[in-house]
PDB file of N, CA and C in Angstrom:
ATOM      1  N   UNK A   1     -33.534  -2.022  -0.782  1.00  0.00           N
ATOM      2  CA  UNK A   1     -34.266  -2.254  -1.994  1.00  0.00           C
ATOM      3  C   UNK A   1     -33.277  -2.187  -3.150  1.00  0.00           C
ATOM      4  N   UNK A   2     -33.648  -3.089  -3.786  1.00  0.00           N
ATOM      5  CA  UNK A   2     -32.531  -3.092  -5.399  1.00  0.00           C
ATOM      6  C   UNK A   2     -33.491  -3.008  -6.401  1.00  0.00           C
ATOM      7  N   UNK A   3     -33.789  -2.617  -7.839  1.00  0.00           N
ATOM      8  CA  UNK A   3     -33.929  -2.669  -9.078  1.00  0.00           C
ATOM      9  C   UNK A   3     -33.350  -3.761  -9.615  1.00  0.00           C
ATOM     10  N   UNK A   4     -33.957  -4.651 -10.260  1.00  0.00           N
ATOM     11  CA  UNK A   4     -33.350  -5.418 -10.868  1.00  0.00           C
ATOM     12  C   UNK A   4     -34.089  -6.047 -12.132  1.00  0.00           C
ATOM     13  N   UNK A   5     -33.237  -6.968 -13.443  1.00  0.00           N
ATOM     14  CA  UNK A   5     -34.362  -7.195 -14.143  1.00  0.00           C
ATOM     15  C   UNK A   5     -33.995  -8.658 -14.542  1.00  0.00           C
ATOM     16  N   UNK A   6     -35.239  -9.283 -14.762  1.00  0.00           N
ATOM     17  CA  UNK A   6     -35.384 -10.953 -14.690  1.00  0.00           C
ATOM     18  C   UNK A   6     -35.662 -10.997 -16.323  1.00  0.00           C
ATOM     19  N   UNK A   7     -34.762 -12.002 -17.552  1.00  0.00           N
ATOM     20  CA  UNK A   7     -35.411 -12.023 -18.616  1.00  0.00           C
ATOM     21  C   UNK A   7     -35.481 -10.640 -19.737  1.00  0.00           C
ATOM     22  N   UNK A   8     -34.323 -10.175 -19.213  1.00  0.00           N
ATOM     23  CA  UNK A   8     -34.701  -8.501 -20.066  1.00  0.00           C
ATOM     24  C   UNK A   8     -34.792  -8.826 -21.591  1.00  0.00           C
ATOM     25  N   UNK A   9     -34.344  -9.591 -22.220  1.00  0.00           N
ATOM     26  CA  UNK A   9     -34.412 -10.079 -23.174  1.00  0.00           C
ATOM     27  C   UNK A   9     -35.465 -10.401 -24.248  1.00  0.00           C
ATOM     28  N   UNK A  10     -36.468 -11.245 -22.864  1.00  0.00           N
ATOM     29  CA  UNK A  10     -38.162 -11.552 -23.337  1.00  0.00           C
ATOM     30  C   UNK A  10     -38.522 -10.390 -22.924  1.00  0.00           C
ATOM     31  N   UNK A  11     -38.657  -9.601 -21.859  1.00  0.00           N
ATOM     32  CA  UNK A  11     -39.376  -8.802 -21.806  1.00  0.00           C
ATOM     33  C   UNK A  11     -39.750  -7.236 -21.898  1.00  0.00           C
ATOM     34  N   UNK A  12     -38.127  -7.354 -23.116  1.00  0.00           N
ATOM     35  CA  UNK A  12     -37.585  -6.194 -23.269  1.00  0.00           C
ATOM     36  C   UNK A  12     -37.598  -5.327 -22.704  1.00  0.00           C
ATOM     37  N   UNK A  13     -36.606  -5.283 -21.455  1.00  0.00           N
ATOM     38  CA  UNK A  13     -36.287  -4.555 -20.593  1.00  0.00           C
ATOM     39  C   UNK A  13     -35.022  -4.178 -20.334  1.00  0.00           C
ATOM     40  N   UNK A  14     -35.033  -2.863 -19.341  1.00  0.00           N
ATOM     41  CA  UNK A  14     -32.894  -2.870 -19.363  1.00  0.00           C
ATOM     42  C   UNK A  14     -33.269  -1.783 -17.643  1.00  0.00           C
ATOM     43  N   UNK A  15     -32.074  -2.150 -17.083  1.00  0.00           N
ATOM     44  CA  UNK A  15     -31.884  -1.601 -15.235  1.00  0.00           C
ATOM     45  C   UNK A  15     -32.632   0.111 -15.605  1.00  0.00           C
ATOM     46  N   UNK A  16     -31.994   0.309 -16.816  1.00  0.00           N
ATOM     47  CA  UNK A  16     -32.312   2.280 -17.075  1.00  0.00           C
ATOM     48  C   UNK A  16     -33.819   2.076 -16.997  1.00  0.00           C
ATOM     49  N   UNK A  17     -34.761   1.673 -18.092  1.00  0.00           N
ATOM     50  CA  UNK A  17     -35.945   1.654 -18.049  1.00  0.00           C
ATOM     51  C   UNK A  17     -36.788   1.280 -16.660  1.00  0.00           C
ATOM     52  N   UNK A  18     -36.454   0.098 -16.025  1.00  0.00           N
ATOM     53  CA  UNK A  18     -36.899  -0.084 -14.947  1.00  0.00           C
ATOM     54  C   UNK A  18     -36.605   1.069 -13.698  1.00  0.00           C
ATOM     55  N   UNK A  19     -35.637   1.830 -13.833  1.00  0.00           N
ATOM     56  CA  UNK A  19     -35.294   2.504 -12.922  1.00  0.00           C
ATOM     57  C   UNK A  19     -36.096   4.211 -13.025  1.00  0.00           C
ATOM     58  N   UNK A  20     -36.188   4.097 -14.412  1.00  0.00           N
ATOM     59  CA  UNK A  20     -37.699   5.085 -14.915  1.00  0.00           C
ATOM     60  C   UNK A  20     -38.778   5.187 -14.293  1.00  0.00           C
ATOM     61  N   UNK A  21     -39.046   3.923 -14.594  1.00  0.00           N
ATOM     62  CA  UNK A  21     -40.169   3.633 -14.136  1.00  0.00           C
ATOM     63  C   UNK A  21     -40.589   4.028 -12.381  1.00  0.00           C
ATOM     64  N   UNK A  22     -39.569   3.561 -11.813  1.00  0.00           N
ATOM     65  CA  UNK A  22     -39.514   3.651 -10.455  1.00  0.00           C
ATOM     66  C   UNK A  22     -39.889   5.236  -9.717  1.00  0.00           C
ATOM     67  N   UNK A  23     -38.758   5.749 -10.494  1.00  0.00           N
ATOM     68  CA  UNK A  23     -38.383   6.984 -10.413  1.00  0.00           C
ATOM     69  C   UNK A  23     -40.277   7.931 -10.661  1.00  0.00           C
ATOM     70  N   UNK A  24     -40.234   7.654 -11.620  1.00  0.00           N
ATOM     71  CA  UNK A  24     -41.601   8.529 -12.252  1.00  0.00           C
ATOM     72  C   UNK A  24     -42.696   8.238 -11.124  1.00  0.00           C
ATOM     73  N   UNK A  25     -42.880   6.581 -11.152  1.00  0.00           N
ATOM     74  CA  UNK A  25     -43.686   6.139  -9.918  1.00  0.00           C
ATOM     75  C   UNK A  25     -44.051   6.836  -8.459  1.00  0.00           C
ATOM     76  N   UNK A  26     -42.974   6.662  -8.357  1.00  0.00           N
ATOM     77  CA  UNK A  26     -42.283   7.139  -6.327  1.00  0.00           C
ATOM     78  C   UNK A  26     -41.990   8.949  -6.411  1.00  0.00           C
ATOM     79  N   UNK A  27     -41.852   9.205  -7.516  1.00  0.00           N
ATOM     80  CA  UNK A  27     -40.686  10.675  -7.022  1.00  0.00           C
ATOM     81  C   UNK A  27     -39.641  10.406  -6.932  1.00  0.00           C
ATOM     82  N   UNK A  28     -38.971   9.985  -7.018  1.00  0.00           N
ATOM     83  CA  UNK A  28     -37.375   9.671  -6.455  1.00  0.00           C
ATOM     84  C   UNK A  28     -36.353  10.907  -7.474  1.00  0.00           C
ATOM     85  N   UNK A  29     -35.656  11.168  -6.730  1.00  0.00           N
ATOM     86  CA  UNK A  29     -34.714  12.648  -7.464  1.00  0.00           C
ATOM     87  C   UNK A  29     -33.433  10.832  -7.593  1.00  0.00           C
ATOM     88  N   UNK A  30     -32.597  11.836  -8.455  1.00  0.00           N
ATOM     89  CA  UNK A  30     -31.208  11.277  -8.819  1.00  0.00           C
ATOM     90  C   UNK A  30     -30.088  10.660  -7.386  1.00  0.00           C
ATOM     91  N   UNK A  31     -30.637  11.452  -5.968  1.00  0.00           N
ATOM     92  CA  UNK A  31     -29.733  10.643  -5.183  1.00  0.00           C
ATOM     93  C   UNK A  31     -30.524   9.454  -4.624  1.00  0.00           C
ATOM     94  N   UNK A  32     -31.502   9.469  -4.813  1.00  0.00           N
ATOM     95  CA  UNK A  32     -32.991   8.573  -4.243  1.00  0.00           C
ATOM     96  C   UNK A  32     -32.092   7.186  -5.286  1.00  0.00           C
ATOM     97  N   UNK A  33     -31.910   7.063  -6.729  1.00  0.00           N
ATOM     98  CA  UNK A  33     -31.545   6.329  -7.088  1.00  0.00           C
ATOM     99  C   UNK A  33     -30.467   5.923  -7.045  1.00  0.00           C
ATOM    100  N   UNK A  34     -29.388   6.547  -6.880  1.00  0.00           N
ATOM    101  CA  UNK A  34     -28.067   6.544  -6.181  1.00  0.00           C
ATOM    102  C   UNK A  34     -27.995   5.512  -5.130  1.00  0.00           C
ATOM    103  N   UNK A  35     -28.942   5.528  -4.529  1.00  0.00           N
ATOM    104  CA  UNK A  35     -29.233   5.096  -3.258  1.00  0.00           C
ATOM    105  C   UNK A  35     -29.653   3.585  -3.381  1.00  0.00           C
ATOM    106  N   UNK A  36     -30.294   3.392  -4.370  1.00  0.00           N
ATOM    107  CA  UNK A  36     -30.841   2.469  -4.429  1.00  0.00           C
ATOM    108  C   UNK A  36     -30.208   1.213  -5.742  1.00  0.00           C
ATOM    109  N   UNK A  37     -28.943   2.166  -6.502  1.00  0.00           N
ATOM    110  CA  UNK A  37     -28.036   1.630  -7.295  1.00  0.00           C
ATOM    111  C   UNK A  37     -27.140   0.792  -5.749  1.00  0.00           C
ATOM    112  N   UNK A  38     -26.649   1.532  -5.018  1.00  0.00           N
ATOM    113  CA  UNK A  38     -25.706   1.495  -4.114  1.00  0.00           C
ATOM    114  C   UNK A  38     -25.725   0.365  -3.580  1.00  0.00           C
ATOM    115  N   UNK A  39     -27.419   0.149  -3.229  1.00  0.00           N
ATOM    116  CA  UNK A  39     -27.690  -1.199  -2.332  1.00  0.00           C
ATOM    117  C   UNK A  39     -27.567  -2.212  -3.187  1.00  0.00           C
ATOM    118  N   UNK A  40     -27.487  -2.271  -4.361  1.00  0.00           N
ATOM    119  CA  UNK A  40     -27.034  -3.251  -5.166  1.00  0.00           C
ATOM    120  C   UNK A  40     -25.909  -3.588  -5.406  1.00  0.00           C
ATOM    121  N   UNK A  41     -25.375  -2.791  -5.584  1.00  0.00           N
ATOM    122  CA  UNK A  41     -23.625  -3.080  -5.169  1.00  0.00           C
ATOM    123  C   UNK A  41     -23.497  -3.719  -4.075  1.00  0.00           C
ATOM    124  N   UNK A  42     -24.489  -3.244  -2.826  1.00  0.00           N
ATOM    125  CA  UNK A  42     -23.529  -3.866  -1.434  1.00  0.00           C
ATOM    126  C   UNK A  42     -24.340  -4.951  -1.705  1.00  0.00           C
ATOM    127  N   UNK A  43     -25.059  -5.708  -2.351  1.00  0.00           N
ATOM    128  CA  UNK A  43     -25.552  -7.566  -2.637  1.00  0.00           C
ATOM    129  C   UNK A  43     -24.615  -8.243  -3.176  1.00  0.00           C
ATOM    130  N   UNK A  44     -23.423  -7.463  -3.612  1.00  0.00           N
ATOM    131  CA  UNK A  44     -22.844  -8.262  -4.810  1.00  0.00           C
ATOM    132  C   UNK A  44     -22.191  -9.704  -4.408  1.00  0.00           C
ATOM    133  N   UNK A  45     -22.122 -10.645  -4.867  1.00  0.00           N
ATOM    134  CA  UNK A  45     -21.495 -11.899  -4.320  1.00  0.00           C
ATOM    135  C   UNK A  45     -20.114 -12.161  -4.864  1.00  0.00           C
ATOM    136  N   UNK A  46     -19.862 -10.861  -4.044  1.00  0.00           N
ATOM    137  CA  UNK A  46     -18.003 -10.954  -3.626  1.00  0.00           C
ATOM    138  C   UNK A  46     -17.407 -11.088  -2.573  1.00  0.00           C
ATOM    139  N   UNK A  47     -16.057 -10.924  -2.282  1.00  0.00           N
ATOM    140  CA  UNK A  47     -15.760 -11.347  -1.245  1.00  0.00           C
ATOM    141  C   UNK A  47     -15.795  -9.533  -0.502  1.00  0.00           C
ATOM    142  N   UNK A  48     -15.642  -9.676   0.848  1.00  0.00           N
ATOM    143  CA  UNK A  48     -16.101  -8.388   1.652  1.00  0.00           C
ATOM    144  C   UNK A  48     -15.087  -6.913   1.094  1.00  0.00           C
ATOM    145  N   UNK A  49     -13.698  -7.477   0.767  1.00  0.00           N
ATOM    146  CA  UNK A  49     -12.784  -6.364   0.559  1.00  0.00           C
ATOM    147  C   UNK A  49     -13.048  -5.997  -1.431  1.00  0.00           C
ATOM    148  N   UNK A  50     -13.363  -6.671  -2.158  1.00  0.00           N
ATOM    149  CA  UNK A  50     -13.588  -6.652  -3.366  1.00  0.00           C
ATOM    150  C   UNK A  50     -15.060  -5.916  -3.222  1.00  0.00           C
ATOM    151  N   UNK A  51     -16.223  -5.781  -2.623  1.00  0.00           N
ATOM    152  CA  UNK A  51     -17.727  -5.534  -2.698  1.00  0.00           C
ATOM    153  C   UNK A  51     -17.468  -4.199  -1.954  1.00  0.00           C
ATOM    154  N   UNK A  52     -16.284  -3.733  -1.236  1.00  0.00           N
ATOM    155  CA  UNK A  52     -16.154  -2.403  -0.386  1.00  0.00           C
ATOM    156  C   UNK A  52     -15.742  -1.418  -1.289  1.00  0.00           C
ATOM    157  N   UNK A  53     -14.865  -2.483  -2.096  1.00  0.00           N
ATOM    158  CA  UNK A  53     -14.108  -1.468  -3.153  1.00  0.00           C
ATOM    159  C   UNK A  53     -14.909  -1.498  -4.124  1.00  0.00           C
ATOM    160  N   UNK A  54     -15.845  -2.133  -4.940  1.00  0.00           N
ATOM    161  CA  UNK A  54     -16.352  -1.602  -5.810  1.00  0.00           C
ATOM    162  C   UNK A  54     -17.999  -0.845  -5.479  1.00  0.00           C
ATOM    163  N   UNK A  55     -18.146  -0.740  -4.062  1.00  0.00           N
ATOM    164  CA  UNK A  55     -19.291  -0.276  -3.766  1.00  0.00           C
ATOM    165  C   UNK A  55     -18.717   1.459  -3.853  1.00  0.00           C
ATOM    166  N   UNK A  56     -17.124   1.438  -2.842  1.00  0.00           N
ATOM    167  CA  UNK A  56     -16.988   2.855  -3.045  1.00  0.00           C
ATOM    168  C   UNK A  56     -16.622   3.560  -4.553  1.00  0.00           C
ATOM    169  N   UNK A  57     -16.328   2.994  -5.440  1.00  0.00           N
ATOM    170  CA  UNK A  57     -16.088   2.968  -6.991  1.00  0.00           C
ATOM    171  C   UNK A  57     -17.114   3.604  -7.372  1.00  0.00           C
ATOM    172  N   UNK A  58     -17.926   2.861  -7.432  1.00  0.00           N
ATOM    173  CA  UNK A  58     -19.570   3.042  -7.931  1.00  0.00           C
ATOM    174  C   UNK A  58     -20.235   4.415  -7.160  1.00  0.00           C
ATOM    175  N   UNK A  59     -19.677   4.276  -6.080  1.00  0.00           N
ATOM    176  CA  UNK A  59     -19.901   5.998  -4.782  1.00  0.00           C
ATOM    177  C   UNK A  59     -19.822   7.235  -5.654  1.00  0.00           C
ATOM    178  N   UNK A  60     -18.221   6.975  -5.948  1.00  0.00           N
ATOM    179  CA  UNK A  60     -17.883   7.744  -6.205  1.00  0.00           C
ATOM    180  C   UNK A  60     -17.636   8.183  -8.064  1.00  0.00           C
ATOM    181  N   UNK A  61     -18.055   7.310  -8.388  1.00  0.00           N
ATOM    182  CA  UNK A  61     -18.318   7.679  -9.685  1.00  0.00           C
ATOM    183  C   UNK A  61     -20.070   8.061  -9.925  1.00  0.00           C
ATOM    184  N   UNK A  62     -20.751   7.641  -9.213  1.00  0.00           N
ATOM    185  CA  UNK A  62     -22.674   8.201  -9.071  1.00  0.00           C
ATOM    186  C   UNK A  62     -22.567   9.814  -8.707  1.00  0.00           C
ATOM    187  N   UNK A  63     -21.869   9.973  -7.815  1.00  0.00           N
ATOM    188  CA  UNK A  63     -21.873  11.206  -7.066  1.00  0.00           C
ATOM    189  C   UNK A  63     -21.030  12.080  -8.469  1.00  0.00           C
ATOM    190  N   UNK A  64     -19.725  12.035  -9.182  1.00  0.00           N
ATOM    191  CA  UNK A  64     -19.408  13.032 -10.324  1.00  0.00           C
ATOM    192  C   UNK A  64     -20.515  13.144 -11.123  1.00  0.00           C
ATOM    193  N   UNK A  65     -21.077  11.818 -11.554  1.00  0.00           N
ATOM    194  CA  UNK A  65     -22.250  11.695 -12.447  1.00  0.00           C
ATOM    195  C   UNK A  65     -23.639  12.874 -12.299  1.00  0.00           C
ATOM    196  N   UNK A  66     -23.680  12.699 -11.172  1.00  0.00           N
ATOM    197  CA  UNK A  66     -24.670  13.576 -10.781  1.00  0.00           C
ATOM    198  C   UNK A  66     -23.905  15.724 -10.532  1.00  0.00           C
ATOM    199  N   UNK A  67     -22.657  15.491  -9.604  1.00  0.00           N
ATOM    200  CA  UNK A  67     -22.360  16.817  -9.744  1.00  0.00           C
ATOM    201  C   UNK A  67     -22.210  17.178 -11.490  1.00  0.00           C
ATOM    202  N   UNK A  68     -21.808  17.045 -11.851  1.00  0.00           N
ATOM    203  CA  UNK A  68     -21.491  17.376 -13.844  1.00  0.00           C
ATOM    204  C   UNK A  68     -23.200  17.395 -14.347  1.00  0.00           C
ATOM    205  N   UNK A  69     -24.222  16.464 -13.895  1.00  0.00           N
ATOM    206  CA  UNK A  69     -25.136  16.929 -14.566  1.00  0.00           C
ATOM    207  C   UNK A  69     -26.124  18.038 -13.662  1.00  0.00           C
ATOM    208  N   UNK A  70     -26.103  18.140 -12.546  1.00  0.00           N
ATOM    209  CA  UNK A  70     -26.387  19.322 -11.338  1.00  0.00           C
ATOM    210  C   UNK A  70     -25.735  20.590 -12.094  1.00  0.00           C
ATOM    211  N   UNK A  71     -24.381  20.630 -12.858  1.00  0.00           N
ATOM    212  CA  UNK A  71     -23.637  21.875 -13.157  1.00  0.00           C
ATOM    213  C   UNK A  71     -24.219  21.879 -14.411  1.00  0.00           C
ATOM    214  N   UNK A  72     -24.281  20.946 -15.285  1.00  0.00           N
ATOM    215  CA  UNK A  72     -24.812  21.520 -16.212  1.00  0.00           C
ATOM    216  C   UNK A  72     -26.303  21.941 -16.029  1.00  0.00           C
ATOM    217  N   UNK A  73     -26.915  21.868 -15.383  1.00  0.00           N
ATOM    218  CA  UNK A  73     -28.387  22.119 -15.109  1.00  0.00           C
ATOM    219  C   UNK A  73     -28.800  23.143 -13.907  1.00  0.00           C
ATOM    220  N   UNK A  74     -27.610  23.639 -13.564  1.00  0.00           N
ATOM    221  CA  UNK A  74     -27.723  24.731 -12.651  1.00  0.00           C
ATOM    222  C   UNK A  74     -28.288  24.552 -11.267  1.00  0.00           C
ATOM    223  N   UNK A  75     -28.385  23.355 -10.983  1.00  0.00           N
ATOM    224  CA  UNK A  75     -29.185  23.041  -9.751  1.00  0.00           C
ATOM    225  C   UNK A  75     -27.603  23.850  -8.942  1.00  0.00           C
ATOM    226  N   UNK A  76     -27.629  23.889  -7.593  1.00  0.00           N
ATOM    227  CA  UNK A  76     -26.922  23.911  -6.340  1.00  0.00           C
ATOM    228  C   UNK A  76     -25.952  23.203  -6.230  1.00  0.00           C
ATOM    229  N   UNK A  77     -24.206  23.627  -6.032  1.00  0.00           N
ATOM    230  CA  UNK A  77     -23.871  22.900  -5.803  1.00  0.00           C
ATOM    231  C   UNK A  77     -23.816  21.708  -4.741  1.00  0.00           C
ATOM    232  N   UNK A  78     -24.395  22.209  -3.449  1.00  0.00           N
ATOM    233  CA  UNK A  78     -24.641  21.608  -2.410  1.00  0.00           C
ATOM    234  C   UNK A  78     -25.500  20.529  -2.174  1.00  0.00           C
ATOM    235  N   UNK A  79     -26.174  20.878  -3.233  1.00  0.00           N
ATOM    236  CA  UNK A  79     -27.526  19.769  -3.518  1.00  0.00           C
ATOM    237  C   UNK A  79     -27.070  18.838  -4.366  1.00  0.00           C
ATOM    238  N   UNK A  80     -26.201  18.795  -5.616  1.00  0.00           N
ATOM    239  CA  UNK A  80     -25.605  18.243  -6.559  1.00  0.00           C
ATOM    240  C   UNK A  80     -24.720  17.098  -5.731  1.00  0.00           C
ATOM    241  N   UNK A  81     -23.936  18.288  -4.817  1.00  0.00           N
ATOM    242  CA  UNK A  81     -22.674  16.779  -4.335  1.00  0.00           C
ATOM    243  C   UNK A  81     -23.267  15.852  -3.054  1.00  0.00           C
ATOM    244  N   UNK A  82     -24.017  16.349  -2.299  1.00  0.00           N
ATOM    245  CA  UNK A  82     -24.345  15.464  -1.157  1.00  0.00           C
ATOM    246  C   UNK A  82     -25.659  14.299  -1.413  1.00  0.00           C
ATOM    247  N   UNK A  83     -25.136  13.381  -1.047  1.00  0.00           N
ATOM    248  CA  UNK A  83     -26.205  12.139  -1.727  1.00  0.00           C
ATOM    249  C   UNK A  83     -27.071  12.278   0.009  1.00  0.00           C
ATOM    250  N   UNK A  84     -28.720  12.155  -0.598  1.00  0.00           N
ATOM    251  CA  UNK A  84     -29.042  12.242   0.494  1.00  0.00           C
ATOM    252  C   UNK A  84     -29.734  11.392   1.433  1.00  0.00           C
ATOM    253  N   UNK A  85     -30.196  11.097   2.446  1.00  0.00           N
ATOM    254  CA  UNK A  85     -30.393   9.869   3.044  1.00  0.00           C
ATOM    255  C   UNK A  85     -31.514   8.698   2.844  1.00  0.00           C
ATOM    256  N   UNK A  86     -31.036   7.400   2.567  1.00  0.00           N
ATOM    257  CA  UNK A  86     -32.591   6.678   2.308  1.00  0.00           C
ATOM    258  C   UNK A  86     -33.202   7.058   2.889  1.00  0.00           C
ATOM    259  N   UNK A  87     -34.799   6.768   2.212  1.00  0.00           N
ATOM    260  CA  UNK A  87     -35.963   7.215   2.690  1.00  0.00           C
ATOM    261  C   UNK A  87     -36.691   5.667   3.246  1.00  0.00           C
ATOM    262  N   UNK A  88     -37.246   6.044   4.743  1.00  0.00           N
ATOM    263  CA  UNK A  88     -38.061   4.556   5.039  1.00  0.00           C
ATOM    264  C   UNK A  88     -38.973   4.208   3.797  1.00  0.00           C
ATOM    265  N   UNK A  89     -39.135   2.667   3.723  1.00  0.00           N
ATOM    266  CA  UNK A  89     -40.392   2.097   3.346  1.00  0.00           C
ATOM    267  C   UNK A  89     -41.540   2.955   3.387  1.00  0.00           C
ATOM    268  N   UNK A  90     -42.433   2.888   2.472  1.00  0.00           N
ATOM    269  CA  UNK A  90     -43.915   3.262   3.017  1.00  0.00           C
ATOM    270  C   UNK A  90     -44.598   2.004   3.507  1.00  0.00           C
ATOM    271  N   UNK A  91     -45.275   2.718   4.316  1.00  0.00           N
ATOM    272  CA  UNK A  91     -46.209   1.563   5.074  1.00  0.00           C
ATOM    273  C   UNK A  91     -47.630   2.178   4.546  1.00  0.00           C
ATOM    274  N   UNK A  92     -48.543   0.790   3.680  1.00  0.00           N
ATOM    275  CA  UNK A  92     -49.319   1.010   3.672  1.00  0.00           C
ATOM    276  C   UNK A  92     -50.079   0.894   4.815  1.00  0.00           C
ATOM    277  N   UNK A  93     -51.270   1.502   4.368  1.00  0.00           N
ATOM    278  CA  UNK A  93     -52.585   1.632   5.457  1.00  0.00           C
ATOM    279  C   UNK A  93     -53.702   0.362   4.950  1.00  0.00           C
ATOM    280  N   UNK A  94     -53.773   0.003   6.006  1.00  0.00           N
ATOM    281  CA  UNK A  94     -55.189  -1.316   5.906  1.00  0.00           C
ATOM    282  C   UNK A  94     -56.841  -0.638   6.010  1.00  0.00           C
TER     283      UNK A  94
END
């Protein structure tokens, strides 16, 4: 799954707001979006060694992002540095 925005312009929108939204929606904590920044990186239409390197870039700059604001907010460090695993789809019920 990616976030993405069509027209942000008309419909005054930006990736942060939409990713609000998501977030507030679902529950999603800060690695939930991590997660879901990430998979956007790995779409990128580059070539395989350019999309590795800036997927781990983006890794590893999400993950300080998050330890520095985990420290300032006292959460755990353990919880702060380990990004944690996508979560399946929900499947609705019919």
């Amino acid at each position: 799954m990616t976030i993405n925005t069509d027209n942000r312009l008309i419909t005054d929108t930006t990736v942060t707001k939409e990713l609000s939204i998501v977030s507030r929606q679902f529950g999603l904590d800060a690695n939930d979006i991590r997660n879901i920044l990430v998979a956007g990186f790995k779409s990128a239409f580059l070539t395989f060694h350019d999309r590795a390197q800036l997927v781990r870039k983006a890794q590893n700059e999400m993950d300080e992002i998050i330890r520095q604001f985990a420290e300032r907010n006292g959460a755990p460090k353990a919880a702060a540095t380990k990004p944690s695993a996508p979560k399946p789809p929900a499947v609705k019920q019919a």
